[in-house]
N, C-alpha and C. Protein backbone atom coordinates (compact mmCIF):
# COMPACT_ATOMS: atom_id res chain seq x y z
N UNK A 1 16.43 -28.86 47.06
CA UNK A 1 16.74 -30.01 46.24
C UNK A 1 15.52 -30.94 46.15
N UNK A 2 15.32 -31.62 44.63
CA UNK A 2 14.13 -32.68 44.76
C UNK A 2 14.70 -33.59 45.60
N UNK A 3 14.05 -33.99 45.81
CA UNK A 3 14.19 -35.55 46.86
C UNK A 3 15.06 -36.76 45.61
N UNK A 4 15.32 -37.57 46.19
CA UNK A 4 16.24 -39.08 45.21
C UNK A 4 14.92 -39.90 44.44
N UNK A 5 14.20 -39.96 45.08
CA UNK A 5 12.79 -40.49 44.75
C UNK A 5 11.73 -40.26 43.86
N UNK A 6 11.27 -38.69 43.67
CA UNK A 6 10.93 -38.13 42.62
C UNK A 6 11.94 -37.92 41.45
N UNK A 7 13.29 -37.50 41.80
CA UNK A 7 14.17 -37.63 40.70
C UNK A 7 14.42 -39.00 39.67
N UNK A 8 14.36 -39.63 40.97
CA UNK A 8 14.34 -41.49 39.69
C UNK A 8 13.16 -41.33 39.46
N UNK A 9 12.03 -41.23 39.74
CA UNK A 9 10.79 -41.57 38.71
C UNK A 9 10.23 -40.34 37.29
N UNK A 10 11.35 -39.36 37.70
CA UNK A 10 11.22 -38.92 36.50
C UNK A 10 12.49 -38.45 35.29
N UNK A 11 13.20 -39.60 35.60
CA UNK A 11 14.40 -39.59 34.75
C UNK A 11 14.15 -39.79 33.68
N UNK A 12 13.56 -40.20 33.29
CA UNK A 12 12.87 -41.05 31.74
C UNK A 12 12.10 -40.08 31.13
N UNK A 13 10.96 -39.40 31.92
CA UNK A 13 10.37 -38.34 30.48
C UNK A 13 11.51 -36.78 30.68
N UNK A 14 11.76 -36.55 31.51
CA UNK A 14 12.98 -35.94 31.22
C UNK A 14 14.15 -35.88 30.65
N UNK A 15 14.67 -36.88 30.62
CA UNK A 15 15.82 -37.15 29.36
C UNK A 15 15.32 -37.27 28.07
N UNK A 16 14.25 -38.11 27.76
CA UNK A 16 13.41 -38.03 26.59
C UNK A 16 12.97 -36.65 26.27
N UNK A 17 12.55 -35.66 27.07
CA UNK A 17 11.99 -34.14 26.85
C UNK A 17 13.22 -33.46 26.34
N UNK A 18 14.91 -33.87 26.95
CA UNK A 18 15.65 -32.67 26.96
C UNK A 18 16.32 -32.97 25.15
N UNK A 19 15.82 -34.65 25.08
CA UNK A 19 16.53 -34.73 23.56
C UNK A 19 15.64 -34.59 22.40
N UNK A 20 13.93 -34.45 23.29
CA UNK A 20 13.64 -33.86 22.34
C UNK A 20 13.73 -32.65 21.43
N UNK A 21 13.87 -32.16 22.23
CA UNK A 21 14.75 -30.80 21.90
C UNK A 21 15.82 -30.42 21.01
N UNK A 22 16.47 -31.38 20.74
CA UNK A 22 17.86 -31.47 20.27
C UNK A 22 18.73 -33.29 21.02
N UNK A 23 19.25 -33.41 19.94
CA UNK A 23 20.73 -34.17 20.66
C UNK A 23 21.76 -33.36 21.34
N UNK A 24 22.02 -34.29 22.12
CA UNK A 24 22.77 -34.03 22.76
C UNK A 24 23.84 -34.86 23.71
N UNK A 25 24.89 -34.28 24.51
CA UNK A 25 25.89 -35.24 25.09
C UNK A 25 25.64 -35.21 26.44
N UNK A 26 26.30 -36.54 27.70
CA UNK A 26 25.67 -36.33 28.86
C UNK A 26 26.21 -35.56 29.89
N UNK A 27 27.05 -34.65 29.97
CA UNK A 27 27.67 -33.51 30.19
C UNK A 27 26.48 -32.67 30.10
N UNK A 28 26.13 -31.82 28.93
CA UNK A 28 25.45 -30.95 28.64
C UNK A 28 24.04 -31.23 28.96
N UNK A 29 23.12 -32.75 28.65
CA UNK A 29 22.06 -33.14 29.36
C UNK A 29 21.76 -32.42 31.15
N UNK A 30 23.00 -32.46 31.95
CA UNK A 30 23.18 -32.84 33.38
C UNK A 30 23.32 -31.00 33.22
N UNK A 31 23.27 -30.66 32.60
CA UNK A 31 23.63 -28.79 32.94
C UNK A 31 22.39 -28.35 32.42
N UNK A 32 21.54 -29.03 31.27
CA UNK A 32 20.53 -28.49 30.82
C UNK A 32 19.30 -28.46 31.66
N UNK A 33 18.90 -30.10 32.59
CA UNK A 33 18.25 -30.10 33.53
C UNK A 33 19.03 -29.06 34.92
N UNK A 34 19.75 -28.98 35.24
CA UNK A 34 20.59 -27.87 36.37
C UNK A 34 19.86 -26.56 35.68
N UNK A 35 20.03 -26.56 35.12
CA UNK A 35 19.54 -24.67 34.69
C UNK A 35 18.12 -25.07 34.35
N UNK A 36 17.40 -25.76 34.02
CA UNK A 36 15.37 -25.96 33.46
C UNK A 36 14.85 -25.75 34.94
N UNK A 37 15.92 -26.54 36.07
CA UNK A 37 15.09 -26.45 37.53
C UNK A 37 15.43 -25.58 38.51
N UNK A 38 16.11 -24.49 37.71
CA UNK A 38 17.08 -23.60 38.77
C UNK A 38 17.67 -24.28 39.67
N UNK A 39 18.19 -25.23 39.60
CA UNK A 39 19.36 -25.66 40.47
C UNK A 39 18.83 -26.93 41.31
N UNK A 40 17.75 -27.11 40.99
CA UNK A 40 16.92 -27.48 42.34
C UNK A 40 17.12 -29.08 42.14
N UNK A 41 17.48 -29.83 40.63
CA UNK A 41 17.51 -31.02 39.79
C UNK A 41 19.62 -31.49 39.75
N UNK A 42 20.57 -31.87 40.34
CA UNK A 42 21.95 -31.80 40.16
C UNK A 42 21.81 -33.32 40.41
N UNK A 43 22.25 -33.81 38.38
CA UNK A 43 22.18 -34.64 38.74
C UNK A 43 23.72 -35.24 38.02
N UNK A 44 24.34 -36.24 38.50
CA UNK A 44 25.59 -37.13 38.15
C UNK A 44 25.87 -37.66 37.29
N UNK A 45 27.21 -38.07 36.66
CA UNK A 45 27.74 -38.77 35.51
C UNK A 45 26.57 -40.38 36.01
N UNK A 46 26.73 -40.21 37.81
CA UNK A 46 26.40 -41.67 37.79
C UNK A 46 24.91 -41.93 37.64
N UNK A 47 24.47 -41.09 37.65
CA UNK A 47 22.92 -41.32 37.78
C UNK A 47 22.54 -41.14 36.16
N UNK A 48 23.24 -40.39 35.60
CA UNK A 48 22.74 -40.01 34.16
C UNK A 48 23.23 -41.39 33.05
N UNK A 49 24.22 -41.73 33.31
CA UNK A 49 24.50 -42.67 32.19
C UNK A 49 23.92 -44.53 31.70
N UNK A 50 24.12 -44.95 33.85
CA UNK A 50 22.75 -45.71 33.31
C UNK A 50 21.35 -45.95 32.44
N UNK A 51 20.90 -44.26 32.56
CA UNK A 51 19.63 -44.96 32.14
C UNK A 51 20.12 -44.02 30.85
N UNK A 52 21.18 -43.49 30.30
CA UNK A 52 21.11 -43.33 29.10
C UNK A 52 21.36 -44.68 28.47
N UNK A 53 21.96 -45.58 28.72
CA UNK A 53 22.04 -46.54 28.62
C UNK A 53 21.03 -47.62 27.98
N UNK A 54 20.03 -47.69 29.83
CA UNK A 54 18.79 -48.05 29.59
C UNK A 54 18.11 -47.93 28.52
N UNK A 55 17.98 -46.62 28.30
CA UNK A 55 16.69 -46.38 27.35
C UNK A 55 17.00 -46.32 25.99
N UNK A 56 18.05 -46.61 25.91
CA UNK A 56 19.27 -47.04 24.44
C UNK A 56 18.47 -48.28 24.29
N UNK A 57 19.20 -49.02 25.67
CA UNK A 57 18.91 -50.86 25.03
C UNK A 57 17.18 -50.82 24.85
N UNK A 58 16.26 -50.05 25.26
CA UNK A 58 14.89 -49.95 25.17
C UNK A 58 14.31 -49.55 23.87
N UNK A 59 15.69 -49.06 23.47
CA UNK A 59 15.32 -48.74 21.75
C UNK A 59 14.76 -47.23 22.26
N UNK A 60 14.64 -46.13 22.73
CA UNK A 60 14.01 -45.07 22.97
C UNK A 60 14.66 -43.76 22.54
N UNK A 61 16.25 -44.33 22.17
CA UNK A 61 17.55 -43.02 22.37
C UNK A 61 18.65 -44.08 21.08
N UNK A 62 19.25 -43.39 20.40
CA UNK A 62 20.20 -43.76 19.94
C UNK A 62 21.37 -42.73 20.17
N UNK A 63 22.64 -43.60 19.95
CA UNK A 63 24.11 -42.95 20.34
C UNK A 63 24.84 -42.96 19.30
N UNK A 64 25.26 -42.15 19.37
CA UNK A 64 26.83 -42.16 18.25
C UNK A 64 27.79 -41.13 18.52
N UNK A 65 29.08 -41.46 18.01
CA UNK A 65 30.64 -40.68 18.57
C UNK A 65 30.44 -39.62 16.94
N UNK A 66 30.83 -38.30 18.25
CA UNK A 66 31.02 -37.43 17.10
C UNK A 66 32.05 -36.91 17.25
N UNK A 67 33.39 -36.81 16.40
CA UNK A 67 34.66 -36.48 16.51
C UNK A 67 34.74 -34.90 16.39
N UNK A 68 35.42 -33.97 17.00
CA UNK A 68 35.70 -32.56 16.69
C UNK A 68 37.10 -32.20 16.74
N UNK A 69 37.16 -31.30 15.83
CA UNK A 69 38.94 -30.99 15.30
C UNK A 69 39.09 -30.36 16.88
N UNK A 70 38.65 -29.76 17.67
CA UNK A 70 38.81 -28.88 18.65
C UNK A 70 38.53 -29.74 19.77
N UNK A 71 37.96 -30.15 20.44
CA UNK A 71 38.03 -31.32 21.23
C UNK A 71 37.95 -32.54 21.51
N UNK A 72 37.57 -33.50 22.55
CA UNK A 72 37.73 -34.48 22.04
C UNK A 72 36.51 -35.24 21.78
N UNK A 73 36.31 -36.85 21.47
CA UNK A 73 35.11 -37.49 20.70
C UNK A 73 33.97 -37.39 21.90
N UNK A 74 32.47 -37.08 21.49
CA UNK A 74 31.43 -37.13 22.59
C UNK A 74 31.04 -37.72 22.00
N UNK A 75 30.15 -38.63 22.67
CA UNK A 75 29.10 -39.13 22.70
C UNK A 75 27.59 -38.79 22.69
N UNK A 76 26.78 -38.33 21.18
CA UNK A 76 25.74 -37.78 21.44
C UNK A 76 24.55 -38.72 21.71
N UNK A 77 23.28 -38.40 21.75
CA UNK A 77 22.52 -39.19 22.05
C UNK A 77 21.22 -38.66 21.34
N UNK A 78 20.19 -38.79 20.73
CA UNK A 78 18.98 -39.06 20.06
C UNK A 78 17.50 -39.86 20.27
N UNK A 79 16.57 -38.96 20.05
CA UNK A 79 15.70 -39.54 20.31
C UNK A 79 15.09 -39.98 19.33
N UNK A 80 14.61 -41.74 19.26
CA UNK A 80 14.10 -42.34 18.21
C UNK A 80 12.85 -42.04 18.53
N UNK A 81 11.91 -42.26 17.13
CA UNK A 81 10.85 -42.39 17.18
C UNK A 81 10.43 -42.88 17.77
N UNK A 82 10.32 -44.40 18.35
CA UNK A 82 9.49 -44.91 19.64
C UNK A 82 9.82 -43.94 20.69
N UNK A 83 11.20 -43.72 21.01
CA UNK A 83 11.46 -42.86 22.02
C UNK A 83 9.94 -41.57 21.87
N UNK A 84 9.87 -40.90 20.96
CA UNK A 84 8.45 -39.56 21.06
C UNK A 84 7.02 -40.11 21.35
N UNK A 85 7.30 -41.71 21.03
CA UNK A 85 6.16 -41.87 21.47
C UNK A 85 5.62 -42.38 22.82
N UNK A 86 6.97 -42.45 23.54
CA UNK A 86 7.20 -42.77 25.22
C UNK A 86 6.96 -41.70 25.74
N UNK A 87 7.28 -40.18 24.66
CA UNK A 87 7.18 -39.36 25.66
C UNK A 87 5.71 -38.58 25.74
N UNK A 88 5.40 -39.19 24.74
CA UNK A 88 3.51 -38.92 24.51
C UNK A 88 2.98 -39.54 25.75
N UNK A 89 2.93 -40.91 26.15
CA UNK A 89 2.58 -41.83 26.88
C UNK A 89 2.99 -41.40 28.62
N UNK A 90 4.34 -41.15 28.26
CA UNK A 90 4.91 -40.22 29.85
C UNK A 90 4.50 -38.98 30.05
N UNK A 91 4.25 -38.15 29.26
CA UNK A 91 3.55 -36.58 29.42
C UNK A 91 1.92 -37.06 30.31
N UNK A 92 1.35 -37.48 28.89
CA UNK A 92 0.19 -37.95 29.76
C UNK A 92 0.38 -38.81 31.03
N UNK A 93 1.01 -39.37 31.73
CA UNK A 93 1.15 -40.07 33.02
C UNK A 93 0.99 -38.76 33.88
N UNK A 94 2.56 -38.20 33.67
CA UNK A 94 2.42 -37.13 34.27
C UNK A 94 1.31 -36.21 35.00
N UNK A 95 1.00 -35.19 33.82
CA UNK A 95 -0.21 -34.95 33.94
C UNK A 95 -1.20 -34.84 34.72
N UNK A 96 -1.59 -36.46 34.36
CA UNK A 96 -2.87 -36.95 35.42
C UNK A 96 -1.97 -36.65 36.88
N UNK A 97 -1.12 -37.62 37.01
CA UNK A 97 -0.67 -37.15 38.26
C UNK A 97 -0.19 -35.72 38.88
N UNK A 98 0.11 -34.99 38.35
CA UNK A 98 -0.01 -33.51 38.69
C UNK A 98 -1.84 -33.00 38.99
N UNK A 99 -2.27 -33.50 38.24
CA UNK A 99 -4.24 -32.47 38.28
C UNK A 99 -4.54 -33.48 39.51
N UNK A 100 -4.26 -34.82 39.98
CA UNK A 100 -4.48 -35.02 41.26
C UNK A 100 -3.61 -34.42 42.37
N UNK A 101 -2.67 -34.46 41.89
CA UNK A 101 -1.83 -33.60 43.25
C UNK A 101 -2.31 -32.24 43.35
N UNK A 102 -2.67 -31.85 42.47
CA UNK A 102 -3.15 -29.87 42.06
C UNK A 102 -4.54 -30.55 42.77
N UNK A 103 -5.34 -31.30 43.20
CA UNK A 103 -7.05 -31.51 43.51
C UNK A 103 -7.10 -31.83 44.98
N UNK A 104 -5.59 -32.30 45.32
CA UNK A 104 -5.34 -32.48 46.96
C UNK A 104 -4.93 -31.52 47.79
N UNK A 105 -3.80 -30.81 47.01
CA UNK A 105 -2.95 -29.88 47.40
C UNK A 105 -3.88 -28.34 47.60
N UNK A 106 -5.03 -28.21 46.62
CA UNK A 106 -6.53 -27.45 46.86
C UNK A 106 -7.23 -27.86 47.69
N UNK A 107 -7.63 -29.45 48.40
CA UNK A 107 -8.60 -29.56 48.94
C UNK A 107 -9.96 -29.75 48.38
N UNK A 108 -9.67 -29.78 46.65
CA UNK A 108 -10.91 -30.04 45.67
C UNK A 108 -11.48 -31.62 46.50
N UNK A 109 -12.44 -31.92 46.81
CA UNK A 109 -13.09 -33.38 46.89
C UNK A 109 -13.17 -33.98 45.38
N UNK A 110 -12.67 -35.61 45.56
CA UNK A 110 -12.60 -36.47 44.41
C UNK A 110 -14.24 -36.31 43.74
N UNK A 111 -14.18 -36.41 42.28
CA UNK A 111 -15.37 -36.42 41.42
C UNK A 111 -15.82 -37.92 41.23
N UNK A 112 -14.98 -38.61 41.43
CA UNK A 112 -15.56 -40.39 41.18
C UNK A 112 -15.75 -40.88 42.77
């Protein structure tokens, strides 16, 4: 299992990544990360809906009820345009921080 710690700091370009992909509801979000990390990512109604929330009122995600003759109303979710461009901004965070962890985790010595 990830740790609670790395999981909150990367709730945000992850939910942003999984809608980039598609919309989607937070049911299916919470199964899509479960199966991307082989299992290793299980995360909660409670942990997931806050920051769908969040990043709603952030303007990053929009919501709307979609009714189906076959079950009942979900709640999908969308990524706005500012939202792609958070996740431009969060990829690159990332990133950098991975090629330093990949420069420690080698034993590469710092270049600056």
């Amino acid at each position: 299992m990830i740790s609670k710690n790395l999981t909150a700091a990367s709730t945000k370009p992850i939910i942003l990544g999984v809608l980039r992909q598609g919309n989607s509801y937070g049911y299916l979000i919470i199964k899509k990360i479960k199966e991307m990390s082989g299992g290793k990512m299980q995360w909660s109604d409670g942990m997931l809906y806050p920051v769908l929330h969040r990043l709603e009122k952030e303007g990053l995600i929009e919501s709307k009820w979609v009714m189906s003759d076959d079950s009942r109303p979900r709640k999908y979710y969308e990524i706005t345009a500012l939202g792609k461009k958070e996740l431009v901004n969060e990829r690159e965070q990332w990133v950098h921080v991975n090629s330093v962890l990949d420069k420690i985790w080698e034993g590469q010595p710092s270049t600056t």
